[in-house]
N, C-alpha and C. Protein backbone atom coordinates (compact mmCIF):
# COMPACT_ATOMS: atom_id res chain seq x y z
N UNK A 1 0.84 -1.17 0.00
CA UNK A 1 0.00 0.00 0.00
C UNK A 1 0.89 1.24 0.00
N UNK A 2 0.61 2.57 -0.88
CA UNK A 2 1.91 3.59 -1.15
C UNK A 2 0.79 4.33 -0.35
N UNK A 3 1.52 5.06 0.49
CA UNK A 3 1.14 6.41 1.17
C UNK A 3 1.77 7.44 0.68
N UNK A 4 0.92 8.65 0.54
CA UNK A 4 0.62 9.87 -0.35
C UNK A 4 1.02 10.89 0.61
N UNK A 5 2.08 10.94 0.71
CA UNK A 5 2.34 12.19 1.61
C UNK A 5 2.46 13.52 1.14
N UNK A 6 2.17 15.10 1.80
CA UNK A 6 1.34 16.06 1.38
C UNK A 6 2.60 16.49 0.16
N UNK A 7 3.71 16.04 0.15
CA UNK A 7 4.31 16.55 -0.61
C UNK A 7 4.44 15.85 -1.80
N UNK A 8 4.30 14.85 -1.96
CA UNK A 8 4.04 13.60 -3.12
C UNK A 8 2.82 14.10 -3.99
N UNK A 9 1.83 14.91 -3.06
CA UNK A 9 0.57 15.10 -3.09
C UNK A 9 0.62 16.33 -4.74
N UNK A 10 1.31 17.35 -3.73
CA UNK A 10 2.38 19.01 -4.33
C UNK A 10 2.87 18.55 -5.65
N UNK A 11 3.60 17.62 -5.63
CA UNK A 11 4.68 17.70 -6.93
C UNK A 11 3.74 16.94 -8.06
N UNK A 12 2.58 15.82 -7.46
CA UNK A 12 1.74 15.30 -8.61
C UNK A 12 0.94 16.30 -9.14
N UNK A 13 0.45 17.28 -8.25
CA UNK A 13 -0.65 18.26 -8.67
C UNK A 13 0.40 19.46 -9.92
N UNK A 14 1.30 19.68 -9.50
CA UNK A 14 2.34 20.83 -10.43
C UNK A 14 2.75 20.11 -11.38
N UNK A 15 2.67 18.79 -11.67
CA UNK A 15 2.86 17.61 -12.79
C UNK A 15 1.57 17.61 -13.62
N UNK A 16 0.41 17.62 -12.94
CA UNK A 16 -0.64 17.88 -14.04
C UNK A 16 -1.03 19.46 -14.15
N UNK A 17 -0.75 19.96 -13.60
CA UNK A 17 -0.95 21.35 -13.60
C UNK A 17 -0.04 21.68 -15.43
N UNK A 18 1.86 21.23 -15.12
CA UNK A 18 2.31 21.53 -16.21
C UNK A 18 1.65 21.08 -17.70
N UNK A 19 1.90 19.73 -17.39
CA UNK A 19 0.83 18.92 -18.81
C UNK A 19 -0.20 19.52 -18.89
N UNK A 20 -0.92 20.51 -18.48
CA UNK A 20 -2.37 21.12 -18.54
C UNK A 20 -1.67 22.12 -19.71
N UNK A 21 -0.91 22.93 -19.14
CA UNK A 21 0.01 24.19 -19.53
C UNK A 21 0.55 23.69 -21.09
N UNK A 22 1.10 22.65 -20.84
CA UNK A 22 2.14 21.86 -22.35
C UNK A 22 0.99 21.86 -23.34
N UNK A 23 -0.14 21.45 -23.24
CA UNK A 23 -1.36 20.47 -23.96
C UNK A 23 -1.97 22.12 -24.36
N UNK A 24 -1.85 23.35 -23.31
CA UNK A 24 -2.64 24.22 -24.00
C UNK A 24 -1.69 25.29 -24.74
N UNK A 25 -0.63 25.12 -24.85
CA UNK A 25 0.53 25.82 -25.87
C UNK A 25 0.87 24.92 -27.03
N UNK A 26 0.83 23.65 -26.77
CA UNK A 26 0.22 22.88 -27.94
C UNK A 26 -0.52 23.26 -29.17
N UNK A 27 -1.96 23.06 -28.20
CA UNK A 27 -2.87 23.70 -28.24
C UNK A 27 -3.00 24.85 -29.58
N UNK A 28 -2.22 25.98 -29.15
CA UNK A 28 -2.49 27.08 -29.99
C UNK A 28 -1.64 27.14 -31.31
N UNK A 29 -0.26 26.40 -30.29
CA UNK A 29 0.55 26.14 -31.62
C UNK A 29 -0.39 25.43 -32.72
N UNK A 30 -0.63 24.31 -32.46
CA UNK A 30 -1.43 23.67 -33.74
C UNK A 30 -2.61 24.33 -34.20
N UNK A 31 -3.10 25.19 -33.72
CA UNK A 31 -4.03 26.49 -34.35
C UNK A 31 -3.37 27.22 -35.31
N UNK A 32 -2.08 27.36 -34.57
CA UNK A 32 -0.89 28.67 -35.69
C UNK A 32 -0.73 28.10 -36.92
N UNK A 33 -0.43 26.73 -36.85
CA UNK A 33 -0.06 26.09 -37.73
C UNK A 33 -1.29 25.93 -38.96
N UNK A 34 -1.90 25.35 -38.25
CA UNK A 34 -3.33 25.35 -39.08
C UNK A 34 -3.71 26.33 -39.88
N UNK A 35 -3.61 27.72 -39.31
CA UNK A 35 -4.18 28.64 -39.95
C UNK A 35 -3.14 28.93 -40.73
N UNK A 36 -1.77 28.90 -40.80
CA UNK A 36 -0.51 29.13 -41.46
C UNK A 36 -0.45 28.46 -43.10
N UNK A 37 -1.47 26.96 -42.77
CA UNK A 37 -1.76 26.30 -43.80
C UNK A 37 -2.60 26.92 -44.74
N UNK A 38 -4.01 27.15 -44.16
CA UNK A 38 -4.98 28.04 -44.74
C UNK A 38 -3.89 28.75 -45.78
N UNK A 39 -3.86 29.77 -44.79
CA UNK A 39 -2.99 31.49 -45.85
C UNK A 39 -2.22 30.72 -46.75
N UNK A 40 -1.30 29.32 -46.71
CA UNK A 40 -0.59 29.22 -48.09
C UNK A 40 -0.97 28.33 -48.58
N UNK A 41 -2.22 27.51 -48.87
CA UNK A 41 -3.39 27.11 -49.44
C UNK A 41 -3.97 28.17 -50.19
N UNK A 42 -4.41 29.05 -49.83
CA UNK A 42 -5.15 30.45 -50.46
C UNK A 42 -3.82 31.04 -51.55
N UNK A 43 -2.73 31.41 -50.88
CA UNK A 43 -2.02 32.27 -51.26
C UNK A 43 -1.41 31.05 -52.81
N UNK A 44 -1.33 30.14 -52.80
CA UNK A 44 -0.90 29.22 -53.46
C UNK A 44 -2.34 29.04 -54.84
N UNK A 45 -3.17 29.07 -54.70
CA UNK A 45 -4.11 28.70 -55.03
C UNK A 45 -4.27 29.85 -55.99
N UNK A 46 -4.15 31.37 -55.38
CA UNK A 46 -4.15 32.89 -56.19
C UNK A 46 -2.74 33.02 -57.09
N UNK A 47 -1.64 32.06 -56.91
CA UNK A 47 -0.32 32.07 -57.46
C UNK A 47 -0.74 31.16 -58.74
N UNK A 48 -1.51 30.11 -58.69
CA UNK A 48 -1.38 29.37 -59.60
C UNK A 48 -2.35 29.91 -60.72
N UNK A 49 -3.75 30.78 -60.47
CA UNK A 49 -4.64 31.85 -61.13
C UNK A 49 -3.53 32.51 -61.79
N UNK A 50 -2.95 33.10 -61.60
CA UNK A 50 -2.09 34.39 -61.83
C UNK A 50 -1.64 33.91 -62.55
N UNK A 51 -0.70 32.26 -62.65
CA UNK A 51 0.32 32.00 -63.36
C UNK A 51 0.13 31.59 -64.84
N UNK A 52 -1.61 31.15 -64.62
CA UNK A 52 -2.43 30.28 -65.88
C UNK A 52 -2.83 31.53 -66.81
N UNK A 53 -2.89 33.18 -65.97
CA UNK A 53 -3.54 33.90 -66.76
C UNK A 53 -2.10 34.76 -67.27
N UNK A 54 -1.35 34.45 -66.49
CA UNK A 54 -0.05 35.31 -67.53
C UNK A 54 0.65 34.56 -68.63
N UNK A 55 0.40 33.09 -68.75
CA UNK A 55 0.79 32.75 -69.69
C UNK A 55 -0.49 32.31 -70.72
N UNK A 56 -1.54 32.50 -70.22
CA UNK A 56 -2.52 32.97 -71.43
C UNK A 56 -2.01 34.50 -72.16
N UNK A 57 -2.24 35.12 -71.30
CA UNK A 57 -1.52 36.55 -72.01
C UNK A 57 -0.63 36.49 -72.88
N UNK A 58 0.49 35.79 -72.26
CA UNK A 58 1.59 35.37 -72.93
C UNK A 58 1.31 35.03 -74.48
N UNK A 59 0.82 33.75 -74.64
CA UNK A 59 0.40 33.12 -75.66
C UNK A 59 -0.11 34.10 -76.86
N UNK A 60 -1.28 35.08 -76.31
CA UNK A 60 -1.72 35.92 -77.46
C UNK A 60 -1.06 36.76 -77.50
N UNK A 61 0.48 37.37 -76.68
CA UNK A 61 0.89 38.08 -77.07
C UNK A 61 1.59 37.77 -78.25
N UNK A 62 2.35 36.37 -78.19
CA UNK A 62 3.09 35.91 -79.44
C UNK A 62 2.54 36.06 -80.46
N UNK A 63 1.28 35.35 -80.08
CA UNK A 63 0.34 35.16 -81.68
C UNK A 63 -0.09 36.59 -81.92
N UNK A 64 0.44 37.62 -81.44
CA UNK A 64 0.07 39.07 -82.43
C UNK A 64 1.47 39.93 -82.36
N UNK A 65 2.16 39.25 -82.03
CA UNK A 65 3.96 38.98 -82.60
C UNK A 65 4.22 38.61 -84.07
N UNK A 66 3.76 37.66 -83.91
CA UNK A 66 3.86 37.03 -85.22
C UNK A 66 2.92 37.17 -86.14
N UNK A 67 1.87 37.90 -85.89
CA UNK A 67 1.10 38.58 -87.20
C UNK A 67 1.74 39.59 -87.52
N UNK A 68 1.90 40.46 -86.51
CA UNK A 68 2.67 41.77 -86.76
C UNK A 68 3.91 41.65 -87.79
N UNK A 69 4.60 40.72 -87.32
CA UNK A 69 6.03 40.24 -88.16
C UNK A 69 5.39 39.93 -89.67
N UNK A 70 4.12 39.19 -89.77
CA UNK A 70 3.85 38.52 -91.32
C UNK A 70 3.67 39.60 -91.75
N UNK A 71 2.69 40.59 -91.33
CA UNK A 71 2.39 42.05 -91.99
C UNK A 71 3.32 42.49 -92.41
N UNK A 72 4.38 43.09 -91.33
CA UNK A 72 5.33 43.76 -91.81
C UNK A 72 6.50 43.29 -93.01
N UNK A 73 6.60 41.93 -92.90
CA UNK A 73 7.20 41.46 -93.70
C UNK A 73 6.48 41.42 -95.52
N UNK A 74 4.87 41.52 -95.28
CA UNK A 74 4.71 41.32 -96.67
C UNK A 74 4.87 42.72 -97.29
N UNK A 75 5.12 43.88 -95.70
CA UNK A 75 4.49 45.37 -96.68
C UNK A 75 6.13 45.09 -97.53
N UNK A 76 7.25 44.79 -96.85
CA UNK A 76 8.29 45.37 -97.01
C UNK A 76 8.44 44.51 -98.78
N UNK A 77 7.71 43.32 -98.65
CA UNK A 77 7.73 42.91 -100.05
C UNK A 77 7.02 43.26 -101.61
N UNK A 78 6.18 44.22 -100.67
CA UNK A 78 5.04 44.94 -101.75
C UNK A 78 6.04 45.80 -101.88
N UNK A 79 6.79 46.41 -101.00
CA UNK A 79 7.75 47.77 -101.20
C UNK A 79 8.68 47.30 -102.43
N UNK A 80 9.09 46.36 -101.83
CA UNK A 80 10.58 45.92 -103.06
C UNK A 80 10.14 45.31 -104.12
N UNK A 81 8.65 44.83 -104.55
CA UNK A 81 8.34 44.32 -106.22
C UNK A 81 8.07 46.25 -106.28
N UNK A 82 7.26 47.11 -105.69
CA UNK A 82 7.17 48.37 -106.53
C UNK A 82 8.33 48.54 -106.83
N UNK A 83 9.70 48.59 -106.30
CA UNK A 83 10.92 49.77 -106.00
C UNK A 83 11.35 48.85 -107.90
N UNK A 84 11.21 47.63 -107.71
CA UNK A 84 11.71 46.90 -109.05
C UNK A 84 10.32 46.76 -109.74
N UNK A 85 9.14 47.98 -110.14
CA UNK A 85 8.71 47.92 -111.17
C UNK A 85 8.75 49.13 -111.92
């Protein structure tokens, strides 16, 4: 049979007292974290929008690159059959 003397009593109670303390800094930590996820879930999510619409942009910018270039290239050929007619 263990007898519980008042000081056995002291150091078990400041033993769950701490683990109370550990479990609720835990606790918030894994809140921080959580919500840390959120924001780069979101923030990740608005990166990859951004990235699909700048290289759409992209795309039609070429393709009026390269009209621009055919244009210019045929004026310069209308130029040089006049210059040799």
């Amino acid at each position: 049979m263990t007898v519980l003397t008042a000081q056995s009593i002291v150091i078990a109670m400041d033993s769950l007292e701490q683990a109370a303390k550990d479990l609720e800094r835990l606790e918030h930590q894994l809140k921080a974290l959580l919500e840390q996820c959120r924001k780069l879930r979101e923030e990740n999510l608005s990166l990859q929008n951004r990235q699909e619409s700048l290289v759409a942009e992209r795309a039609s910018l070429v393709s009026k690159n390269e009209e621009a270039r055919t244009k210019v290239e045929a004026m310069i050929n209308r130029l040089k059959a006049l210059e040799q007619s």
